[in-house]
Protein backbone atom coordinates (compact mmCIF):
# COMPACT_ATOMS: atom_id res chain seq x y z
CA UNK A 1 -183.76 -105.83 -77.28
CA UNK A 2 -186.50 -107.40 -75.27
CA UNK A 3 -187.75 -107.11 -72.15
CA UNK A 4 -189.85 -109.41 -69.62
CA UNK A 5 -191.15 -108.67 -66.15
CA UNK A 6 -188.56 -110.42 -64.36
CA UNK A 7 -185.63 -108.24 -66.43
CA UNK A 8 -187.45 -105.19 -65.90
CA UNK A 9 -188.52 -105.42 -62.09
CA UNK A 10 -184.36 -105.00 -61.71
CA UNK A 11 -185.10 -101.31 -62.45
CA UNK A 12 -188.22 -100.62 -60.46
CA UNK A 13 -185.39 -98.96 -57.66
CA UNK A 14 -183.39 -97.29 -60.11
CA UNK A 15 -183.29 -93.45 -59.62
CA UNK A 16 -185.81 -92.13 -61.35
CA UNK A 17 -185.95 -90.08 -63.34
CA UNK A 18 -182.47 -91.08 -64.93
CA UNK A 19 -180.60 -90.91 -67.99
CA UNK A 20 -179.56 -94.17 -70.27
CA UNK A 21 -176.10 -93.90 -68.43
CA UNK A 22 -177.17 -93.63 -65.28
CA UNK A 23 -179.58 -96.60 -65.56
CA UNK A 24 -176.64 -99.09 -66.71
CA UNK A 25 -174.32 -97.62 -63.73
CA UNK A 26 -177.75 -98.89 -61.42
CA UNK A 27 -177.84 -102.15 -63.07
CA UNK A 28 -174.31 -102.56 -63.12
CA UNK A 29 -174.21 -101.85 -59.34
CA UNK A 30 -177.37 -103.73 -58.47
CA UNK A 31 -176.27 -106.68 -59.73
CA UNK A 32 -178.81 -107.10 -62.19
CA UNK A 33 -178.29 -109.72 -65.01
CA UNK A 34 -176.69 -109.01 -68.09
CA UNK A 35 -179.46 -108.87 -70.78
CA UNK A 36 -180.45 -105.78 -68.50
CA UNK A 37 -177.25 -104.35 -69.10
CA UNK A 38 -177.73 -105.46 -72.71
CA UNK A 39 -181.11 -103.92 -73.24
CA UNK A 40 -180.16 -100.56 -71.62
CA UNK A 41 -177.09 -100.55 -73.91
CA UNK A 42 -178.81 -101.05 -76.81
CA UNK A 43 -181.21 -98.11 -76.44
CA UNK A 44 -180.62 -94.80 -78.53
CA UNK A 45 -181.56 -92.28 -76.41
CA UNK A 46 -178.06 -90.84 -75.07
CA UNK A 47 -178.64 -88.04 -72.85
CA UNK A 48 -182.56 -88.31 -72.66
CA UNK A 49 -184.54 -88.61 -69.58
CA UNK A 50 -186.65 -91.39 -68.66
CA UNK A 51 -189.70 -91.03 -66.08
CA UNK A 52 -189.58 -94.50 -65.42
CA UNK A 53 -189.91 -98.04 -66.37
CA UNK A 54 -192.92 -96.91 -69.05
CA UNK A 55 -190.37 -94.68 -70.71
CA UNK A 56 -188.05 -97.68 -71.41
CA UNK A 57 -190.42 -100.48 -71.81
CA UNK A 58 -193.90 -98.57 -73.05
CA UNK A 59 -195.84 -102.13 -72.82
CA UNK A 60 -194.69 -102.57 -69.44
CA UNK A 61 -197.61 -103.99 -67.10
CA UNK A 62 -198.79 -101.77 -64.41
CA UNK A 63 -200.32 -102.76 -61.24
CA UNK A 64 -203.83 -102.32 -63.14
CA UNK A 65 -203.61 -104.33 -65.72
CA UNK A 66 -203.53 -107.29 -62.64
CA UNK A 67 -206.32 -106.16 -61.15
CA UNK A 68 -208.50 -106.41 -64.17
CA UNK A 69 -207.53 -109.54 -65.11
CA UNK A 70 -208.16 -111.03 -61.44
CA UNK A 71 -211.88 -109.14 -61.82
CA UNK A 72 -212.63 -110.58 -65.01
CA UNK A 73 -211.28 -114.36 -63.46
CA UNK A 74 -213.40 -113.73 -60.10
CA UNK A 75 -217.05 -112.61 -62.32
């Protein structure tokens, strides 16, 4: 399973919170590619939860993690 920010940002409109199930039925509906589909598949947790994107993807970038980087490019 891997994810990158253009696989992931297919979820960032899924109904959070949401179960694994529920997450493939948005990504199946969405139209969002395959390895999505894939990735969700392959997770474990049946039944569980998930907040959002963090809870699937902990080392997702947040919003943040730009800003710095475009602080530390501007000093």
């Amino acid at each position: 399973m891997y994810w990158t920010l253009e696989l992931a940002h297919h979820l960032e409109d899924a109904p959070w919170p949401a179960t694994r199930d529920e997450l493939i039925d948005f990504a199946i509906r969405s139209g969002a590619p395959l390895e999505v589909i894939e990735n969700l598949q392959e997770m474990e947790e049946e039944g569980e939860m998930f907040e959002g994107i963090e809870d699937v993807w902990p080392d997702y970038p947040r919003r943040d993690d730009f800003l710095l980087m475009k602080t530390n490019i501007d000093a």
